[in-house]
N, C-alpha and C. Protein backbone atom coordinates (compact mmCIF):
# COMPACT_ATOMS: atom_id res chain seq x y z
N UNK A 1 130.34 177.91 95.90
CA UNK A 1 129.15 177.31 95.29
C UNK A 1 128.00 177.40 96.29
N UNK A 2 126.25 177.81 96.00
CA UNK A 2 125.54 177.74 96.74
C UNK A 2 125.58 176.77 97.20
N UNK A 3 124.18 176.22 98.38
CA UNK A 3 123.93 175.17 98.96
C UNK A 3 123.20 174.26 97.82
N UNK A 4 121.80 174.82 97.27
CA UNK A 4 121.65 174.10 96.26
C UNK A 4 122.29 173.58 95.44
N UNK A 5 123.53 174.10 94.70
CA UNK A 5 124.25 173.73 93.72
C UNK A 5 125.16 172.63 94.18
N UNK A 6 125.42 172.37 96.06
CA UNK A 6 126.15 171.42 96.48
C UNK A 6 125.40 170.26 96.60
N UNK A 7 123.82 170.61 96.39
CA UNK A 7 122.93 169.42 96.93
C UNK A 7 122.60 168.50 95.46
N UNK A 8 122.66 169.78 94.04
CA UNK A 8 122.49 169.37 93.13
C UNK A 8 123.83 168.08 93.13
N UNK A 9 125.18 168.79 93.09
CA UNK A 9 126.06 167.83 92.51
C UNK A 9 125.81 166.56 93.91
N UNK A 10 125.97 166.85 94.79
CA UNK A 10 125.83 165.38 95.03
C UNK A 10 124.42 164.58 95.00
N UNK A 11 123.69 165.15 93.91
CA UNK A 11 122.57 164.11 93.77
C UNK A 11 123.23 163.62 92.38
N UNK A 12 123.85 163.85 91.45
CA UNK A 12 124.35 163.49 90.66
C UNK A 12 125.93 162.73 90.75
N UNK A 13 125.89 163.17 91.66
CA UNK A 13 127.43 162.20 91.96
C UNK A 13 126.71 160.77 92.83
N UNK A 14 125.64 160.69 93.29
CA UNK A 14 124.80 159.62 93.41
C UNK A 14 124.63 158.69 92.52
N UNK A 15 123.92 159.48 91.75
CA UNK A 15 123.56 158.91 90.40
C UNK A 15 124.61 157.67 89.50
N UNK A 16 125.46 158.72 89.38
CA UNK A 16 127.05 158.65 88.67
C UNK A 16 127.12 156.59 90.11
N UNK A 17 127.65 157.00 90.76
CA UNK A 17 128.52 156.03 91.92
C UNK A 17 127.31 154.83 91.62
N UNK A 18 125.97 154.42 91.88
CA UNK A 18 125.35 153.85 91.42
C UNK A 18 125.36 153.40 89.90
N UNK A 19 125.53 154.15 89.00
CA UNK A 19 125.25 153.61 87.99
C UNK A 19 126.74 152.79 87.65
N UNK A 20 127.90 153.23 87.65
CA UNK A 20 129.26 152.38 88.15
C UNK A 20 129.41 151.37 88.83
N UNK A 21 128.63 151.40 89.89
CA UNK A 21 128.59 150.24 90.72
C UNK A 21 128.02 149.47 89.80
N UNK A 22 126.65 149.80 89.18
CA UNK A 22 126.20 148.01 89.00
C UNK A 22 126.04 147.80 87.48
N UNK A 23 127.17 148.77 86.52
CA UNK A 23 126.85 148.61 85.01
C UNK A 23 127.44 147.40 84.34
N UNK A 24 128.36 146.85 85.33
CA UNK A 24 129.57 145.81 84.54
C UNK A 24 128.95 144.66 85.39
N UNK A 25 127.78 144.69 86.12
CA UNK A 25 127.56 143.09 86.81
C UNK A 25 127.02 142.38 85.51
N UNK A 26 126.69 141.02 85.91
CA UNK A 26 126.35 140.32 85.01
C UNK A 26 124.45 139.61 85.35
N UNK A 27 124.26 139.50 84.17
CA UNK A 27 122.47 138.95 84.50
C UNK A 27 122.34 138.26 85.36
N UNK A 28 123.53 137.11 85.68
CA UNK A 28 123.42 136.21 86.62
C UNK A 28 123.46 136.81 88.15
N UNK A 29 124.32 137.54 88.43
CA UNK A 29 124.32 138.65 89.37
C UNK A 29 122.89 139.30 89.94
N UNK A 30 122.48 140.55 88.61
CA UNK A 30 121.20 140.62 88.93
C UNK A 30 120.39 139.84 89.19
N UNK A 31 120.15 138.39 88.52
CA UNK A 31 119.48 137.54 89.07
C UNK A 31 119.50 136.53 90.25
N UNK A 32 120.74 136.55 91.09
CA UNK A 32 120.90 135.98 92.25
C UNK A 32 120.17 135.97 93.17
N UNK A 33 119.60 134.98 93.67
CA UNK A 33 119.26 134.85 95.34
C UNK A 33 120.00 134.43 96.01
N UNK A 34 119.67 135.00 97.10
CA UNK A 34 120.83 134.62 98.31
C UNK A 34 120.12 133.40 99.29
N UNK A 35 118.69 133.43 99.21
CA UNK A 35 117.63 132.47 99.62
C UNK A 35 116.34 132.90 99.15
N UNK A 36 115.70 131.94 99.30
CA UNK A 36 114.48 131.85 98.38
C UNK A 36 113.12 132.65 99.22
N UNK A 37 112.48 133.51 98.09
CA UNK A 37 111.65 134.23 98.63
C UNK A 37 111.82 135.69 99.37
N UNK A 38 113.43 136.27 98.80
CA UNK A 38 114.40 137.36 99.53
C UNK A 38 114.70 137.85 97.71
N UNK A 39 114.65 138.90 98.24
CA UNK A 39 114.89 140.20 97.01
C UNK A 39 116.00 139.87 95.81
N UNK A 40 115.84 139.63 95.12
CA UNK A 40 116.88 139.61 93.52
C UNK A 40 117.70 141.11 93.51
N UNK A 41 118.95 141.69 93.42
CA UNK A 41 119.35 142.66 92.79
C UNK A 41 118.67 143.25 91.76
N UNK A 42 117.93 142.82 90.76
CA UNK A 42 116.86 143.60 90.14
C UNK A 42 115.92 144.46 90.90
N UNK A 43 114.97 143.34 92.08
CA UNK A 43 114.26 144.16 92.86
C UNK A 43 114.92 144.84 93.61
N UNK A 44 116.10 145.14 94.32
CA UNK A 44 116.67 145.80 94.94
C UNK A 44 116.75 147.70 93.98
N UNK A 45 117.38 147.08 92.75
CA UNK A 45 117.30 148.62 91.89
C UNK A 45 116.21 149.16 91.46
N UNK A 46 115.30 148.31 91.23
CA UNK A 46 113.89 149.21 91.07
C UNK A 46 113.04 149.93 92.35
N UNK A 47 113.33 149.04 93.34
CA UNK A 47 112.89 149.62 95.29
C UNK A 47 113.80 151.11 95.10
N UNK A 48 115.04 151.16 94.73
CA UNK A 48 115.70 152.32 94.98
C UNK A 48 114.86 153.27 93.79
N UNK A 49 114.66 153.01 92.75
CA UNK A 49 114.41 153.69 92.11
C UNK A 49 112.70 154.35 92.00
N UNK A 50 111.45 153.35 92.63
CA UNK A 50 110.86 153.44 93.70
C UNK A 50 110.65 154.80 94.43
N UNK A 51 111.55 154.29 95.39
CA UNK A 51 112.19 155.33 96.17
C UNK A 51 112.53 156.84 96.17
N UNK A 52 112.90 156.50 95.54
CA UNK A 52 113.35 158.47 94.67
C UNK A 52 112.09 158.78 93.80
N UNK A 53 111.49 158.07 93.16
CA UNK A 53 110.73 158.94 93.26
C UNK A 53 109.89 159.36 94.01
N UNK A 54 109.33 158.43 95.32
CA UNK A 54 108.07 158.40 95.78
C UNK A 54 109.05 160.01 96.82
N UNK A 55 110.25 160.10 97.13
CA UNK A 55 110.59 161.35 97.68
C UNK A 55 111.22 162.65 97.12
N UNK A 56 111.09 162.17 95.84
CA UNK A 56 111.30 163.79 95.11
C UNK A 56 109.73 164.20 94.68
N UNK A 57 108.56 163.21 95.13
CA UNK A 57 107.01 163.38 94.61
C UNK A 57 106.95 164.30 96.17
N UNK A 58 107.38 163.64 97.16
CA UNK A 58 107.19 164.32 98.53
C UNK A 58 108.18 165.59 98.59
N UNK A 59 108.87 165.64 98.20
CA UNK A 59 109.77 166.94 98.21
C UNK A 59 109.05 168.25 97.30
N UNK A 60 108.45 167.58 96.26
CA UNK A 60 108.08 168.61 95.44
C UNK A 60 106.73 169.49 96.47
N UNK A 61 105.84 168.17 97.27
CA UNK A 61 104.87 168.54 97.76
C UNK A 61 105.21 169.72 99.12
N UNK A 62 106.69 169.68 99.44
CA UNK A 62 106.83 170.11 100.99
C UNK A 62 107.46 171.44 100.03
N UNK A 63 108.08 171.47 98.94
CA UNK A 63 108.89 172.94 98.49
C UNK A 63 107.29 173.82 97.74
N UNK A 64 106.21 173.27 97.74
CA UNK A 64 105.24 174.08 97.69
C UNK A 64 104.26 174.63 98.83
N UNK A 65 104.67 173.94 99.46
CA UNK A 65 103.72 174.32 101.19
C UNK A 65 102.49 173.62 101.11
N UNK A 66 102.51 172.36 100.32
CA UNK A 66 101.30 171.32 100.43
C UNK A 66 101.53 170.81 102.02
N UNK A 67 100.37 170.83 103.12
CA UNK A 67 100.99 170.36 104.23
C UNK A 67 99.72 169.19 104.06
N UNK A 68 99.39 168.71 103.05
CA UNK A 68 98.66 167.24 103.10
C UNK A 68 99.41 166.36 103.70
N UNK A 69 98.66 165.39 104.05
CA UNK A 69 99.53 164.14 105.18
C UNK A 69 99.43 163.28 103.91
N UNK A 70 101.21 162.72 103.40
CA UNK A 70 101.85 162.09 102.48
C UNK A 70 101.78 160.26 102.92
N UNK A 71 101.08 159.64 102.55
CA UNK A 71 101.15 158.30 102.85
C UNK A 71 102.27 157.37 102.11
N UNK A 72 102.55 156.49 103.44
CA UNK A 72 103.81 155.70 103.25
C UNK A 72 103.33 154.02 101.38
N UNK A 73 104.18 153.31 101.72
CA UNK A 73 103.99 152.55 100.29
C UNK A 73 104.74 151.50 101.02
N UNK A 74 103.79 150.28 100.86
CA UNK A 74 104.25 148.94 100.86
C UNK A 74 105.14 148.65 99.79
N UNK A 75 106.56 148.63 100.29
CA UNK A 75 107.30 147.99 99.42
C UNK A 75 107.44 146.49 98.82
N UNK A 76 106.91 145.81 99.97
CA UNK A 76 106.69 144.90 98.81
C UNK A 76 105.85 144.20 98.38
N UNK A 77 104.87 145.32 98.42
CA UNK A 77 103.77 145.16 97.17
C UNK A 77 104.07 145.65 95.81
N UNK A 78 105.23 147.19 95.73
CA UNK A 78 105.61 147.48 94.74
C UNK A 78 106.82 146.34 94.29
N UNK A 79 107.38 145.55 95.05
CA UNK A 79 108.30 144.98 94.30
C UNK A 79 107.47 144.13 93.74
N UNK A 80 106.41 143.13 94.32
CA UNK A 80 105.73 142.24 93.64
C UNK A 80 105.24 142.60 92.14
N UNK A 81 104.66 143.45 92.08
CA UNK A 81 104.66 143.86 91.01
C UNK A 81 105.63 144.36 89.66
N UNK A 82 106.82 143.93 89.99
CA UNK A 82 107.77 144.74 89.47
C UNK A 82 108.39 144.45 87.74
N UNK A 83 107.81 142.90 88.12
CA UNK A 83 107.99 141.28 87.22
C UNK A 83 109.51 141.80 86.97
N UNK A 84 110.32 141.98 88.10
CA UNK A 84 112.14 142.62 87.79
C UNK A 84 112.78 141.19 86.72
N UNK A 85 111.97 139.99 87.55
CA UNK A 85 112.84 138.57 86.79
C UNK A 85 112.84 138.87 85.36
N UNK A 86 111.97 138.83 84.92
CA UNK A 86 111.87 139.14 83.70
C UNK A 86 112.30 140.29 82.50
N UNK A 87 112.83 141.54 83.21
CA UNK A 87 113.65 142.46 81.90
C UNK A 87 114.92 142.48 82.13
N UNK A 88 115.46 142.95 81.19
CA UNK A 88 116.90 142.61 81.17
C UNK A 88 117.53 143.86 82.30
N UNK A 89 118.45 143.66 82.51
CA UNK A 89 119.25 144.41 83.35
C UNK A 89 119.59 145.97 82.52
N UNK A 90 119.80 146.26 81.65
CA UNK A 90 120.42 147.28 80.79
C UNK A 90 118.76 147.57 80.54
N UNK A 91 118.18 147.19 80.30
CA UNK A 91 116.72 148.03 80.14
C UNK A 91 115.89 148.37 81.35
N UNK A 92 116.31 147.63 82.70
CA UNK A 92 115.67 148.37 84.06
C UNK A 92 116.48 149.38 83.65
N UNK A 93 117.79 149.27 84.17
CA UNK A 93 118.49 150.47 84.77
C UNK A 93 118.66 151.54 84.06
N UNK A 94 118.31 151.63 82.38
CA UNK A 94 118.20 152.76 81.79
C UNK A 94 117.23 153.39 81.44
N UNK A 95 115.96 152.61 81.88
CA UNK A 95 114.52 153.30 81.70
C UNK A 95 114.73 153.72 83.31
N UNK A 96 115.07 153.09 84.16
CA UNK A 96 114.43 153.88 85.31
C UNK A 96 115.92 154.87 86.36
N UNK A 97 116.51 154.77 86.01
CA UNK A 97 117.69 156.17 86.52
C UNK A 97 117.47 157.13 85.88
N UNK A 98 117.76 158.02 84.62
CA UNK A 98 117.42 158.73 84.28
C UNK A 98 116.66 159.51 84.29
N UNK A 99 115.04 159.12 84.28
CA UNK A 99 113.89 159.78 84.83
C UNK A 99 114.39 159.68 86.55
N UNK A 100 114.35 159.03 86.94
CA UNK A 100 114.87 159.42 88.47
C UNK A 100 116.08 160.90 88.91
N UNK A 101 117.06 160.59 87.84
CA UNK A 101 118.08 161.92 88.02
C UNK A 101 117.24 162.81 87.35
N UNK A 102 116.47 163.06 86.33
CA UNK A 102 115.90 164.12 86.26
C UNK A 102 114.98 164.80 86.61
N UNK A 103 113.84 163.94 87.87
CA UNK A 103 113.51 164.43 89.27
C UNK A 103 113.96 164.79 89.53
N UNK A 104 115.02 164.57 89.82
CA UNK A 104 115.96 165.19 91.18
C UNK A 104 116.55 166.41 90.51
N UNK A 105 117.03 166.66 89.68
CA UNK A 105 117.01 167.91 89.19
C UNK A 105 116.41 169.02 89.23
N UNK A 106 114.68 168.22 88.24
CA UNK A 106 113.82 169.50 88.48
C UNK A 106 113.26 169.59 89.66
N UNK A 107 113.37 168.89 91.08
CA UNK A 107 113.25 169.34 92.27
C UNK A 107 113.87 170.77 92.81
N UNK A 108 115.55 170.60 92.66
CA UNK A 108 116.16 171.24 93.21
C UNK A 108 115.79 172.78 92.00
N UNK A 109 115.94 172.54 91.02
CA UNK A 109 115.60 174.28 90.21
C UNK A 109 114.12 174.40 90.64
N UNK A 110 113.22 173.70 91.27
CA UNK A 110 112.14 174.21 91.35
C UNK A 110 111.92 175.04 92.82
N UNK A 111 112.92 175.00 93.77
CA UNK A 111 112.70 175.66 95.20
C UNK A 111 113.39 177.21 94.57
């Protein structure tokens, strides 16, 4: 198998291990604090999800030879914004993985 095709499957075997990990928790779960004023498991999956994209946006920029200087992102300004308390768990995680794995996809067919 090429290299790409090894980088593809394990971005999808990512995907996969994450979405297993946290499909059978419960709202109460997602909604846990561990102390007050410290990240909910909601905000934790949307930061990741965040995340991927803000570096498959930078990946796309470096597999074209954009050598613009890529600025970093207050995370938690994006979590503040995230209102995570408020949607349900099964509607973060299926509006926002998907478009995330399919970044990551059309990253890798795009080099």
């Amino acid at each position: 198998m090429s290299q790409d095709g090894n980088r593809l499957q394990s971005l999808k075997n990512i995907v996969e291990e994450t979405r297993s990990m946290v499909v059978n928790l419960s709202e109460e779960n997602f909604n846990y604090w561990y102390s007050q004023g410290k990240w909910i498991l909601k905000d934790i999956v949307l930061h990741h999800a965040d995340c991927e994209r803000i570096i498959i946006y930078r990946a796309l920029r470096i597999a074209r030879s954009d050598d613009t200087n890529l600025p970093g992102f207050d995370k938690n300004l994006f979590v503040s914004t995230t209102s995570s308390g408020s949607r349900t768990t099964q509607k973060m995680l299926w509006n926002n993985y998907p478009s995330t794995e399919q970044l990551a996809f059309f990253y890798w067919k795009i080099k």
